[in-house]
C-alpha atoms as a PDB file:
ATOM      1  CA  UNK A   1     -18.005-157.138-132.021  1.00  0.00           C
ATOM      2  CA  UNK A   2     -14.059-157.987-132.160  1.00  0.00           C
ATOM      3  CA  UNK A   3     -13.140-157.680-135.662  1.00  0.00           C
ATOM      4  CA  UNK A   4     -11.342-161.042-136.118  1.00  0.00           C
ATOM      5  CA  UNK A   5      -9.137-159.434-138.648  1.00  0.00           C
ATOM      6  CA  UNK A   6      -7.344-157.154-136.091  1.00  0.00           C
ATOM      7  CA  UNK A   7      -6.929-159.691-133.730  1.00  0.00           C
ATOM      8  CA  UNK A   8      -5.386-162.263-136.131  1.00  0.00           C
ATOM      9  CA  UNK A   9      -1.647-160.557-136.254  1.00  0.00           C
ATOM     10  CA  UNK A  10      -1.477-160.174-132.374  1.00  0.00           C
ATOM     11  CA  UNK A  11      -2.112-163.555-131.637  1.00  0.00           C
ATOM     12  CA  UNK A  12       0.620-164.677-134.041  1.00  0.00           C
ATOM     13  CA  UNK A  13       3.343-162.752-132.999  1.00  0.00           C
ATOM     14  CA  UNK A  14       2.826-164.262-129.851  1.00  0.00           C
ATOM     15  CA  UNK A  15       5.465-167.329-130.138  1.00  0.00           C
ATOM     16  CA  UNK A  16       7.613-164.898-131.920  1.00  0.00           C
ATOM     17  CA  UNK A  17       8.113-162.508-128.724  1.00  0.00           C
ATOM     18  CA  UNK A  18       8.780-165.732-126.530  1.00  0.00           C
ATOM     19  CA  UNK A  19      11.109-166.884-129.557  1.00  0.00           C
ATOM     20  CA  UNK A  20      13.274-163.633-129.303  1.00  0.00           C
ATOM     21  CA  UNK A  21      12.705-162.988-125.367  1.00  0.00           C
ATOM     22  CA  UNK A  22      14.633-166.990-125.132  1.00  0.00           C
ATOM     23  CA  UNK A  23      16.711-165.484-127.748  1.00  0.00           C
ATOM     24  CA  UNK A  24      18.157-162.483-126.050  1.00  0.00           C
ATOM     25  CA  UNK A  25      18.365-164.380-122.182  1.00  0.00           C
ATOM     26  CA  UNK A  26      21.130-166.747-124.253  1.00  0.00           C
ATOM     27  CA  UNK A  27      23.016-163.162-124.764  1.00  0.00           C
ATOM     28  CA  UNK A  28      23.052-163.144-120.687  1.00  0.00           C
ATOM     29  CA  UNK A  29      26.618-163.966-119.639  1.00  0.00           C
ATOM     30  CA  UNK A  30      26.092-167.676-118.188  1.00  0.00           C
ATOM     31  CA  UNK A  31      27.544-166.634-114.895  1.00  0.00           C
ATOM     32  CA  UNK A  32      24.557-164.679-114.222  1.00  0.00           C
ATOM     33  CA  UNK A  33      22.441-167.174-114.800  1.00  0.00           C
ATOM     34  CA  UNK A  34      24.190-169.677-112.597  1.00  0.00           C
ATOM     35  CA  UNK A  35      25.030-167.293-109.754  1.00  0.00           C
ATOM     36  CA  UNK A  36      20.984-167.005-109.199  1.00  0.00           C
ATOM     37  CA  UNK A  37      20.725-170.924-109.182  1.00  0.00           C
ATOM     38  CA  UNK A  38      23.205-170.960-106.281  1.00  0.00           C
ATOM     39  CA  UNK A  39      21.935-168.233-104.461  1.00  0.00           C
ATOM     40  CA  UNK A  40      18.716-170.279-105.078  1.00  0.00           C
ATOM     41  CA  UNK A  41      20.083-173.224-103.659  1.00  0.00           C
ATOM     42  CA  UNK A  42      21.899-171.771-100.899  1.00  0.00           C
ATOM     43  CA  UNK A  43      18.482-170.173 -99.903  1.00  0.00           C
ATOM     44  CA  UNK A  44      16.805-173.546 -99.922  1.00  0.00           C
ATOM     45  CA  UNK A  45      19.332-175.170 -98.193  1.00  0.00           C
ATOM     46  CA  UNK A  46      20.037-172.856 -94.889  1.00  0.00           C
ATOM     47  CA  UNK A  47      16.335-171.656 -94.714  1.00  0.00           C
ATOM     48  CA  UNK A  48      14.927-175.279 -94.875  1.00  0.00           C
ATOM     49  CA  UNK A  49      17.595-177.407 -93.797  1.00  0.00           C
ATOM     50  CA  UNK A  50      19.758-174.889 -91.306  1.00  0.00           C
ATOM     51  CA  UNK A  51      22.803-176.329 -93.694  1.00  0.00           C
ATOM     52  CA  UNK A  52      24.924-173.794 -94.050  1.00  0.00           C
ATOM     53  CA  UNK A  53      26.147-174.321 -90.647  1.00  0.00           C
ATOM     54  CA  UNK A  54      27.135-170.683 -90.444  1.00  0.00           C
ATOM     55  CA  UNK A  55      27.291-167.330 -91.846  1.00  0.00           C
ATOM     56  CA  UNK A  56      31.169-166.991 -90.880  1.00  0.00           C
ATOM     57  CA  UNK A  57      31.618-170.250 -93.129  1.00  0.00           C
ATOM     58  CA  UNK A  58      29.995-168.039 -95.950  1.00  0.00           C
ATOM     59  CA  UNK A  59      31.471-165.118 -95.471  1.00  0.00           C
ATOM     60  CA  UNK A  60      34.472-165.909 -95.096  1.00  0.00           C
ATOM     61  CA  UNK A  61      34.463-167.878 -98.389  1.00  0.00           C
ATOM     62  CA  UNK A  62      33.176-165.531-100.232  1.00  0.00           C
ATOM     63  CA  UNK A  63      35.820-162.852 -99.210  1.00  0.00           C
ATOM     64  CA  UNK A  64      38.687-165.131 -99.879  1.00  0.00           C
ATOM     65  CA  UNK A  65      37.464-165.952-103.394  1.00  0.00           C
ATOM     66  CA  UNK A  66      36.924-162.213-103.580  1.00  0.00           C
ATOM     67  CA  UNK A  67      39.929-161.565-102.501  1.00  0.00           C
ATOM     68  CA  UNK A  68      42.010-164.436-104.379  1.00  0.00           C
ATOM     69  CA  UNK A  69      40.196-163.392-107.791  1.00  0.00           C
ATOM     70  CA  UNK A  70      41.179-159.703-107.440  1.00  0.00           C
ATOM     71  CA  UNK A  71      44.541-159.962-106.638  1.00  0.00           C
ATOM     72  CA  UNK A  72      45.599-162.687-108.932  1.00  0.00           C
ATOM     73  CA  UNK A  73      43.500-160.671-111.958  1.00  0.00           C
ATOM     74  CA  UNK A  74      45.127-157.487-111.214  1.00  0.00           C
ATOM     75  CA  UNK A  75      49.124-159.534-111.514  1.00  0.00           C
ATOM     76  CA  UNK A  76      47.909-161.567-114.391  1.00  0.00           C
ATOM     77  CA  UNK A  77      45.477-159.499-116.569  1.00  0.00           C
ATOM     78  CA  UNK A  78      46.096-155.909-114.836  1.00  0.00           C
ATOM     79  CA  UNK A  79      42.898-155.721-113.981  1.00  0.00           C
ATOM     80  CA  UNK A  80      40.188-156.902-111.922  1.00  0.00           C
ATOM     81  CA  UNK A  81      37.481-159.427-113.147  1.00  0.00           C
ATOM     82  CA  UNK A  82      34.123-159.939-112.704  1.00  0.00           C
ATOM     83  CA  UNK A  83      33.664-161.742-109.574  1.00  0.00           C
ATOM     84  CA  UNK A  84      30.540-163.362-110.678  1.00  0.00           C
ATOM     85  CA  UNK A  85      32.938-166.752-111.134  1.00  0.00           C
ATOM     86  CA  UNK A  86      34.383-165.783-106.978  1.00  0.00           C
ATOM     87  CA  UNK A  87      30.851-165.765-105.925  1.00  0.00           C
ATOM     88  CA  UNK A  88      30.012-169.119-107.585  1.00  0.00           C
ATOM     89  CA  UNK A  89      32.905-170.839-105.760  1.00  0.00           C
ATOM     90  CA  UNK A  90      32.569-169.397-102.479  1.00  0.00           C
ATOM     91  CA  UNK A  91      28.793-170.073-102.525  1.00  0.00           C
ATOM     92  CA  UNK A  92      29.666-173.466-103.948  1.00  0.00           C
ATOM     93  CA  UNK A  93      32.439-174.880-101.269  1.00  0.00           C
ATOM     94  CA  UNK A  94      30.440-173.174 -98.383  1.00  0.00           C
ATOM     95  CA  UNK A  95      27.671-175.553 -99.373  1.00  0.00           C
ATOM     96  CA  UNK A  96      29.549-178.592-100.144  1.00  0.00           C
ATOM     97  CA  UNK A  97      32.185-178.751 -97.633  1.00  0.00           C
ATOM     98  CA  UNK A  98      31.616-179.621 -93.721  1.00  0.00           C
ATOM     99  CA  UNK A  99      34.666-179.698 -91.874  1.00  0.00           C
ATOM    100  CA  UNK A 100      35.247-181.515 -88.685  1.00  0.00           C
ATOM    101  CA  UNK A 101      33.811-179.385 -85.863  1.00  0.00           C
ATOM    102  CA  UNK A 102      33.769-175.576 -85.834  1.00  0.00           C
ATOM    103  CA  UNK A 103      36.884-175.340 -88.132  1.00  0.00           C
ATOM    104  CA  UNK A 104      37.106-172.253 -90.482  1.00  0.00           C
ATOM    105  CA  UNK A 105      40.458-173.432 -92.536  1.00  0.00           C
ATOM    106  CA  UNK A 106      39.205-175.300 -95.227  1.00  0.00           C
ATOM    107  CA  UNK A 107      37.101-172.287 -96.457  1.00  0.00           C
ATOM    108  CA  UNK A 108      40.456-170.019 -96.760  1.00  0.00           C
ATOM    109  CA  UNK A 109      42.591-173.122 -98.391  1.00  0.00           C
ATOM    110  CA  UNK A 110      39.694-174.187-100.366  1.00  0.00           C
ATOM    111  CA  UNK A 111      38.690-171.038-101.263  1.00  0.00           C
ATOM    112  CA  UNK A 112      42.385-169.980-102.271  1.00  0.00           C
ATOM    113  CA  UNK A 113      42.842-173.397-104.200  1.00  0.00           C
ATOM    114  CA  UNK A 114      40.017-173.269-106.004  1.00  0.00           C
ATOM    115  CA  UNK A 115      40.712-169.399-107.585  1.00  0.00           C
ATOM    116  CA  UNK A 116      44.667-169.949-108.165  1.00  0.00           C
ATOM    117  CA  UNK A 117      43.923-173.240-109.854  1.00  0.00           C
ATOM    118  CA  UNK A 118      42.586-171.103-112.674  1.00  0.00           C
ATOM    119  CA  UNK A 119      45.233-168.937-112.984  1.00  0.00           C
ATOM    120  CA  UNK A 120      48.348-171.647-112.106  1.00  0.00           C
ATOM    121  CA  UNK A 121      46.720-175.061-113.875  1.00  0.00           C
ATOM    122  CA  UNK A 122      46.152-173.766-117.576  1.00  0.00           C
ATOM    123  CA  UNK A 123      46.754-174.590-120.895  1.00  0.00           C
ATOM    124  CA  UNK A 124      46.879-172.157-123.828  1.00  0.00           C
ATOM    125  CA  UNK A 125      45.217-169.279-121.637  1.00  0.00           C
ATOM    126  CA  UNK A 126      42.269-171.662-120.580  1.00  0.00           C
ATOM    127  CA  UNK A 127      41.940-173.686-117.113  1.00  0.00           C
ATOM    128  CA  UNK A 128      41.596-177.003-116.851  1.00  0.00           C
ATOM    129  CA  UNK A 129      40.151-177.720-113.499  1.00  0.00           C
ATOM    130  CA  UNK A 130      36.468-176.834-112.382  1.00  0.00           C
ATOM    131  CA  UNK A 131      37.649-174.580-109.690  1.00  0.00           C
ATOM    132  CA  UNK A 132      35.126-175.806-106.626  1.00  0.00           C
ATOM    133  CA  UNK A 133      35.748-179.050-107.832  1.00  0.00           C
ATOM    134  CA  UNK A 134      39.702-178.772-107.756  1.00  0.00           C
ATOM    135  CA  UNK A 135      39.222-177.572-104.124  1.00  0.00           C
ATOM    136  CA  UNK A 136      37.413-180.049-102.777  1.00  0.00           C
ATOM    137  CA  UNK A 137      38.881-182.888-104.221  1.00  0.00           C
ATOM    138  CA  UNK A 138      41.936-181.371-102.939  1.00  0.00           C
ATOM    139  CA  UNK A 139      40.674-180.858 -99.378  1.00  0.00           C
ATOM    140  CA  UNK A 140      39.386-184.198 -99.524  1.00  0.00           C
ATOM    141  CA  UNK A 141      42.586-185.964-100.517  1.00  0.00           C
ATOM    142  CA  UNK A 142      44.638-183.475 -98.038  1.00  0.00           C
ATOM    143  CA  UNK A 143      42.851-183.868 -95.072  1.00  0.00           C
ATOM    144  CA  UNK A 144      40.521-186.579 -95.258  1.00  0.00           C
ATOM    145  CA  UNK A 145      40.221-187.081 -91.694  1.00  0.00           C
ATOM    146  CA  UNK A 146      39.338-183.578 -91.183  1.00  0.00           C
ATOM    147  CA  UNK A 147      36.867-182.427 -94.016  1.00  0.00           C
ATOM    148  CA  UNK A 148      33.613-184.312 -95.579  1.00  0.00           C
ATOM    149  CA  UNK A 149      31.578-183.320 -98.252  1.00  0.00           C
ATOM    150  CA  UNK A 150      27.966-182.366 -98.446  1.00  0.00           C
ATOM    151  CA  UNK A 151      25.975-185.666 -99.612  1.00  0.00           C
ATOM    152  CA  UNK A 152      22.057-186.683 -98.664  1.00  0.00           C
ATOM    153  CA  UNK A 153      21.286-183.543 -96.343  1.00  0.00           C
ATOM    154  CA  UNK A 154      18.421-182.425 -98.485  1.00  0.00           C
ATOM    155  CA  UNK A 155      16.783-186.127 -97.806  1.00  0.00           C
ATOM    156  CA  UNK A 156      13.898-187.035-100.377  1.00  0.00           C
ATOM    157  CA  UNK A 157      12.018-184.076-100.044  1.00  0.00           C
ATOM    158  CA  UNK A 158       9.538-183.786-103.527  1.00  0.00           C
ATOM    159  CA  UNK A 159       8.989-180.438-103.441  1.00  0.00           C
ATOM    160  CA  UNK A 160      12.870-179.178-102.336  1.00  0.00           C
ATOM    161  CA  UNK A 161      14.394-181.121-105.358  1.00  0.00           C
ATOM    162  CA  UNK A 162      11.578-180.295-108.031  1.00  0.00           C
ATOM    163  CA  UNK A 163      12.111-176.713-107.492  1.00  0.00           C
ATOM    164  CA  UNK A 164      16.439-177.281-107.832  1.00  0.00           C
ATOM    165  CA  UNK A 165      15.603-179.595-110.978  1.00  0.00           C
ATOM    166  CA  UNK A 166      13.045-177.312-112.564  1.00  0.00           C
ATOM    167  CA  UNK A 167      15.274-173.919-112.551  1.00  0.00           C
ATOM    168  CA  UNK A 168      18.812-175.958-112.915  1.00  0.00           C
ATOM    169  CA  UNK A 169      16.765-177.543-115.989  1.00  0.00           C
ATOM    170  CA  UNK A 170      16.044-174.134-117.399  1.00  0.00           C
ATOM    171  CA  UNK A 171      19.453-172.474-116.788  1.00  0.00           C
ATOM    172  CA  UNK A 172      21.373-175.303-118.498  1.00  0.00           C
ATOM    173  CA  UNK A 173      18.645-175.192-121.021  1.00  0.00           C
ATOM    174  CA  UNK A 174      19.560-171.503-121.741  1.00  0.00           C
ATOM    175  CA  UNK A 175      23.562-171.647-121.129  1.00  0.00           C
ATOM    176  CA  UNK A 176      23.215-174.188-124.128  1.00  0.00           C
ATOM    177  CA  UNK A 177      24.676-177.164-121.904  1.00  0.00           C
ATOM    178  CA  UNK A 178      21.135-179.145-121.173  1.00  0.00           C
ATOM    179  CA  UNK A 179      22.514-182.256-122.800  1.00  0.00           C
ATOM    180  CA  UNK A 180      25.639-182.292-121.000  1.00  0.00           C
ATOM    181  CA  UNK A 181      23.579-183.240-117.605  1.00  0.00           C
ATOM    182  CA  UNK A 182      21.099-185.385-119.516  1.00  0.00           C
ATOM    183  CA  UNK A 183      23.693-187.182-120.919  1.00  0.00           C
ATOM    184  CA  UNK A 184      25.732-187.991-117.311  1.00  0.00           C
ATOM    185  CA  UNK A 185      22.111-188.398-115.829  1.00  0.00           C
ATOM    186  CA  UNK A 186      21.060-191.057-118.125  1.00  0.00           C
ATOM    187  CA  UNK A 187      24.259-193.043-118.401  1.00  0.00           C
ATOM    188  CA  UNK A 188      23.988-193.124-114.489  1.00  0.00           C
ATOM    189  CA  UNK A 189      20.858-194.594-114.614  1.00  0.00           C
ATOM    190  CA  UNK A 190      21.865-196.929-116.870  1.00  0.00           C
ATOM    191  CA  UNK A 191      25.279-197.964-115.179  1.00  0.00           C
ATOM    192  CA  UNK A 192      23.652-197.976-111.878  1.00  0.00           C
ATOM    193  CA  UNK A 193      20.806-200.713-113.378  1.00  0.00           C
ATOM    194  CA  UNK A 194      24.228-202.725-114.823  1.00  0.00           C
ATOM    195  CA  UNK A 195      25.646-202.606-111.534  1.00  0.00           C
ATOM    196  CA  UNK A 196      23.043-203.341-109.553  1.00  0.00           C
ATOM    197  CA  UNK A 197      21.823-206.299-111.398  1.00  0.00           C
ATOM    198  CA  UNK A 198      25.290-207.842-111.651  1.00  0.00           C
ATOM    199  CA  UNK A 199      25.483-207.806-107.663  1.00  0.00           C
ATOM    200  CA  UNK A 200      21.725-208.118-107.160  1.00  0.00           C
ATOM    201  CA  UNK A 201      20.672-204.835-105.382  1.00  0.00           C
ATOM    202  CA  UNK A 202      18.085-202.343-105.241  1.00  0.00           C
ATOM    203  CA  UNK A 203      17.854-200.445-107.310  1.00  0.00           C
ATOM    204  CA  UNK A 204      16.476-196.755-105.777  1.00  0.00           C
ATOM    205  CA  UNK A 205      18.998-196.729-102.861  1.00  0.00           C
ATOM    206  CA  UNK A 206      21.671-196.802-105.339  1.00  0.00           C
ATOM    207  CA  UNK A 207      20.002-194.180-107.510  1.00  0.00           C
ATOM    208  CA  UNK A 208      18.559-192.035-104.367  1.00  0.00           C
ATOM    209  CA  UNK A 209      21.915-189.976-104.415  1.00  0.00           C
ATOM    210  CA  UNK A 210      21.221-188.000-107.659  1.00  0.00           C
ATOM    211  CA  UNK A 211      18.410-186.461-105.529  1.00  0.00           C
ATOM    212  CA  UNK A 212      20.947-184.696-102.627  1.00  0.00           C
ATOM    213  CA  UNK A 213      22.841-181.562-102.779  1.00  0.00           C
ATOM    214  CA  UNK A 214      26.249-182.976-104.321  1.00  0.00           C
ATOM    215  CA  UNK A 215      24.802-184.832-107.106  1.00  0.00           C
ATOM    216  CA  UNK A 216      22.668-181.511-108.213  1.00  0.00           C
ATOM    217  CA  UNK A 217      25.541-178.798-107.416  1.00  0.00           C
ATOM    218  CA  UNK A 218      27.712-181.790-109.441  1.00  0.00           C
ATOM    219  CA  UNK A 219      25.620-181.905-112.387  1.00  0.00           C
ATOM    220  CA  UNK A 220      24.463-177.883-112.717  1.00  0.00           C
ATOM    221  CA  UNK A 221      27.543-176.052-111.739  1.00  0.00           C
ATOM    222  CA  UNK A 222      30.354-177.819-112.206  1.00  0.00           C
ATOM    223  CA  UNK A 223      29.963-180.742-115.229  1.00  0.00           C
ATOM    224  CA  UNK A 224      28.421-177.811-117.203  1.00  0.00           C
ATOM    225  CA  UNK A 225      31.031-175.100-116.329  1.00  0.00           C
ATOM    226  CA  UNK A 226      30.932-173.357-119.619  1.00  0.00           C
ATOM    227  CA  UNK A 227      35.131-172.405-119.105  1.00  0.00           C
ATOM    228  CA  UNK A 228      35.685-176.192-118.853  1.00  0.00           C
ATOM    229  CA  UNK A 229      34.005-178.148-121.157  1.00  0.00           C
ATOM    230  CA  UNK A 230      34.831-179.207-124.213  1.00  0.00           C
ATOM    231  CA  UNK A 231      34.074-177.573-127.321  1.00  0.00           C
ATOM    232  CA  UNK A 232      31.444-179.320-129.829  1.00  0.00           C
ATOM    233  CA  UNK A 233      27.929-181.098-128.482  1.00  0.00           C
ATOM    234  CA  UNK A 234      29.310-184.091-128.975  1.00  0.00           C
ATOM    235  CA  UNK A 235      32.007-184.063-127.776  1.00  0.00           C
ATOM    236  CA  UNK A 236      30.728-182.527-124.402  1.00  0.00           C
ATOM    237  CA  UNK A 237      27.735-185.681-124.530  1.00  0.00           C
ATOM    238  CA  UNK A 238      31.163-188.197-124.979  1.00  0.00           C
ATOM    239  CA  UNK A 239      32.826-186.871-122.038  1.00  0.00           C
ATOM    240  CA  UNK A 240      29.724-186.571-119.593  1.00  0.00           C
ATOM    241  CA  UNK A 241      29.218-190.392-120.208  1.00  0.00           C
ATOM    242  CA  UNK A 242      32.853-191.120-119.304  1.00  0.00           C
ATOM    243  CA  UNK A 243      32.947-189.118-116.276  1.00  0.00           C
ATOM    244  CA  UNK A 244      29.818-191.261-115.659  1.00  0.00           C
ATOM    245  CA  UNK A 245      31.625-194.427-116.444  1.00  0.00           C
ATOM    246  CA  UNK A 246      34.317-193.614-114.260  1.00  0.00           C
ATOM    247  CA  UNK A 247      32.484-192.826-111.349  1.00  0.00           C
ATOM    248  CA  UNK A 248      30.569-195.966-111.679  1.00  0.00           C
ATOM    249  CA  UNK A 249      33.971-197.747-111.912  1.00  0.00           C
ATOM    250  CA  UNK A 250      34.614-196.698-108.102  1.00  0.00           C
ATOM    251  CA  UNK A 251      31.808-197.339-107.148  1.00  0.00           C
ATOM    252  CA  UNK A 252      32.340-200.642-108.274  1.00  0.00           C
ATOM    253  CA  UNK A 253      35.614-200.832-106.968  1.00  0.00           C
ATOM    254  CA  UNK A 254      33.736-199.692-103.577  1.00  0.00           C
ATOM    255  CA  UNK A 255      31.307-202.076-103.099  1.00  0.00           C
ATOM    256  CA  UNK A 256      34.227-204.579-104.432  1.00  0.00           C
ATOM    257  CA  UNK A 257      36.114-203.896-101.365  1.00  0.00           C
ATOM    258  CA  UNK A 258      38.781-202.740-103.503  1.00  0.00           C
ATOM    259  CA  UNK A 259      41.133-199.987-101.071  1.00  0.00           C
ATOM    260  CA  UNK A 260      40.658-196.565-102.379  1.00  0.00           C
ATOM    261  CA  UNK A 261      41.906-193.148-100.737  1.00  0.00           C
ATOM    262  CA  UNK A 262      38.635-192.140 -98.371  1.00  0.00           C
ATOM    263  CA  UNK A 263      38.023-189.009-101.284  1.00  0.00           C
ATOM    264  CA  UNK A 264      37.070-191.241-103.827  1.00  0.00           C
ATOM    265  CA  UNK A 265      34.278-193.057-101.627  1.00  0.00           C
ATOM    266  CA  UNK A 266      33.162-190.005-100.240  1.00  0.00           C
ATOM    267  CA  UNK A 267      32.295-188.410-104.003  1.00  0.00           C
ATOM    268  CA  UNK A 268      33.020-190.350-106.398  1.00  0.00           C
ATOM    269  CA  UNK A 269      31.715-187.870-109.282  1.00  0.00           C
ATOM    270  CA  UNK A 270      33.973-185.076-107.772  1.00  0.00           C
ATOM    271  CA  UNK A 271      36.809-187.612-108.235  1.00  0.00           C
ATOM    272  CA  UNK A 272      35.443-188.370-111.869  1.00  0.00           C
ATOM    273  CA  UNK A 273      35.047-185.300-112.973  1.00  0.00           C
ATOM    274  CA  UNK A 274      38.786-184.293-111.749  1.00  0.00           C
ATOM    275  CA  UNK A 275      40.006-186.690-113.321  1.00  0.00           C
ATOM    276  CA  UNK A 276      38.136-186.761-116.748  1.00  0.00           C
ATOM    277  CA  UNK A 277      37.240-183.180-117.501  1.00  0.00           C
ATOM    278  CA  UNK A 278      41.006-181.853-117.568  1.00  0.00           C
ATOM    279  CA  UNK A 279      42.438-184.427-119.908  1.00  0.00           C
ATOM    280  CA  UNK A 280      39.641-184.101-121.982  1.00  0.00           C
ATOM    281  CA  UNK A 281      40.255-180.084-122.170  1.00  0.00           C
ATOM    282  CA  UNK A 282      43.577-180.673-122.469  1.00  0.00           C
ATOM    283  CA  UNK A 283      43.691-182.498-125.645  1.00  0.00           C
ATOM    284  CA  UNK A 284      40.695-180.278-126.993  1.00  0.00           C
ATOM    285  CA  UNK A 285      42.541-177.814-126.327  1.00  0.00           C
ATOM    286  CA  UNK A 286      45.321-178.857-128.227  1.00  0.00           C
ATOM    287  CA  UNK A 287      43.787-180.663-131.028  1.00  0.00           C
ATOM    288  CA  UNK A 288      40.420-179.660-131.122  1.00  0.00           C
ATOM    289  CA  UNK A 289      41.506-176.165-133.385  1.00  0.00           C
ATOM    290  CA  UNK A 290      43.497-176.758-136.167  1.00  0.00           C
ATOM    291  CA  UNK A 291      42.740-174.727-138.550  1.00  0.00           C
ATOM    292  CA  UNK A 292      40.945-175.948-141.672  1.00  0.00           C
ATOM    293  CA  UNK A 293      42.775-177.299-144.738  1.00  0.00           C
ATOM    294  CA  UNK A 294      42.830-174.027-147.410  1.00  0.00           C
ATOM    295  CA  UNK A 295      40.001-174.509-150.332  1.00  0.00           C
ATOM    296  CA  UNK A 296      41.807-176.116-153.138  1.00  0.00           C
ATOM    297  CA  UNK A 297      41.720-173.709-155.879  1.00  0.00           C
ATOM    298  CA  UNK A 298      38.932-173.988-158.805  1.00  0.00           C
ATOM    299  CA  UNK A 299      40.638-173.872-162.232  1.00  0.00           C
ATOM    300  CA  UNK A 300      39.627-174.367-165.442  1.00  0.00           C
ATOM    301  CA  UNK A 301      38.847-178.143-166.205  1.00  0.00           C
ATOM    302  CA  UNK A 302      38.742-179.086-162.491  1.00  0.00           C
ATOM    303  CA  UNK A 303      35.345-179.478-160.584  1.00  0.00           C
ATOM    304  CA  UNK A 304      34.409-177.089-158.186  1.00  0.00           C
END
C-alpha cells in the first residue's frame, strides 16, 4: 500500500515546477521565441500552401538582412549582433511580399530598408519603425504597381489558423505582450460591428481577414515587437486600440470611396501601425522617463 503521506509533497510541488519552468522560458530572449513562430509559419505556409513562391525569394532575403545587420553593427556598435532580429525580417518580408512576376528586387530593397531603418530612424538609441513593417509599407508606397502584399492565401482553413493562433497565443503570452494583440483584436471586432452596421454589411466577410497570413504576422510579430512598443501595459493596450482605430478609419475612407494611395487599401494595419507606433515611441521615448521627483525630506514635526 502507497503510504499517502509520501505521496502528499510530490503532488504539491507539482504547480510549483510548471510555476518556475513558465518562470525561467520569460528569461528566454523574446527573439527566440518569435524566430520559432516564423519558422513555424513559414513551414505551414510553403508546405501547405506552396506560398513562398521560391527558395531564391528566401534566401536571398535572408542573406541581405544578414548581410545589412552585420555590416551596419560592426560601423555602429563595432561589433556584430545577434541576427536573430535579420532572420525575423527576412523570414517576415519573404512571406508577406509578392512582387509582380519573377522579380527578386524588392527582397534586396526591402530587405536593406527594413535593417537600416533601425540604425538611421532612431531616437535616443532606440528605433522607431517595426523594421518589416517600414519595408513594406515602403515598397508598397514606392512601387505600388509592382509589389502586393500577402493577404487571404491561407483561406479559412480551421486547422492551419488554430495551430498559428494557439502557439502565437503562447509566445505573446510568454514575451509578456498577450494584451497588446487582445487589445487590437477586440477593438477590431468591435469597430468592424460599428462599421458594418452603419453601412449595413455582413458582418464575417469584413472580419474574415484577421484569419489570413497578414493579419496574424501583423498582430504576433510586428504590433508586439518588444524594441517598439511602448513602455507600461497601458500604455501599450492605448496604442493597440488606436492603431485599430486608424486602420478602421481607412477602411472607412475605402469603402467611402474616398482616394487613398493603393498602400493604404492594400494593408491598411501595415499603414496603421506605421503611422501610430513611431509617434507613440517617440513621445514615450521622450517623456515617458523622467526621473522621479526626489523624496521630500522627513524632519522633525513634518509627517512622513
Amino acid at each position: 500500500m502507497t503510504d499517502a503521506t509520501n505521496t502528499a509533497p510530490i503532488a504539491a510541488s507539482r504547480p510549483g515546477v510548471l510555476a518556475r519552468s513558465w518562470q525561467r522560458s520569460r528569461a528566454i530572449d523574446p527573439r527566440y521565441l518569435i524566430a520559432g513562430l516564423i519558422t513555424l509559419v513559414l513551414l505551414v505556409a510553403q508546405f501547405r500552401y506552396h506560398m513562398v513562391g521560391g527558395y531564391q525569394r528566401l534566401l536571398l532575403s535572408l542573406a541581405v538582412c544578414c548581410a545589412t545587420e552585420a555590416v551596419l553593427s560592426w560601423f555602429d556598435r563595432g561589433k556584430v549582433v545577434n541576427l536573430l532580429s535579420a532572420y525575423i525580417s527576412g523570414i517576415s518580408l519573404t512571406l508577406l511580399t509578392k512582387p509582380q512576376g519573377a522579380a527578386l528586387w524588392p527582397f534586396v530593397i526591402g530587405g536593406f530598408l527594413a535593417i537600416a531603418s533601425k540604425y538611421v530612424i532612431k531616437y535616443r538609441e532606440n528605433h522607431l519603425f517595426n523594421p518589416t513593417n517600414f519595408a513594406i509599407c515602403a515598397l508598397l508606397l514606392l512601387a505600388p504597381d509592382k509589389v502586393s502584399v500577402l493577404s487571404h492565401q491561407f483561406g479559412n482553413d480551421i486547422t492551419t489558423n488554430l495551430v498559428i493562433w494557439i502557439f502565437g497565443l503562447i509566445i505573446v503570452a510568454r514575451v509578456g505582450v498577450v494584451h497588446v494583440t487582445l487589445a487590437y483584436l477586440v477593438s477590431f471586432l468591435l469597430l468592424t460591428g460599428v462599421r458594418v452596421s452603419a453601412f449595413g454589411q455582413p458582418f464575417l466577410p469584413e472580419i474574415a481577414p484577421i484569419t489570413g497570413p497578414m493579419y496574424q504576422l501583423f498582430l504576433f510579430f510586428m504590433i508586439t515587437d518588444p524594441r517598439t512598443v511602448v513602455r507600461g501595459k497601458r500604455k501599450q493596450i492605448l496604442v493597440a486600440v488606436i492603431i485599430a482605430v486608424v486602420d478602421s478609419l481607412i477602411r472607412l475612407m475605402s469603402d467611402t470611396g474616398v482616394p487613398l494611395p493603393t498602400a493604404f487599401n492594400a494593408a491598411p494595419p501595415l499603414l496603421a501601425l506605421a503611422i501610430v507606433g513611431p509617434i507613440a515611441k517617440y513621445f514615450d521615448l521622450r517623456y515617458g522617463n523622467r526621473p522621479a521627483a526626489a523624496p521630500r525630506p522627513v524632519t522633525a514635526g513634518t509627517p512622513a
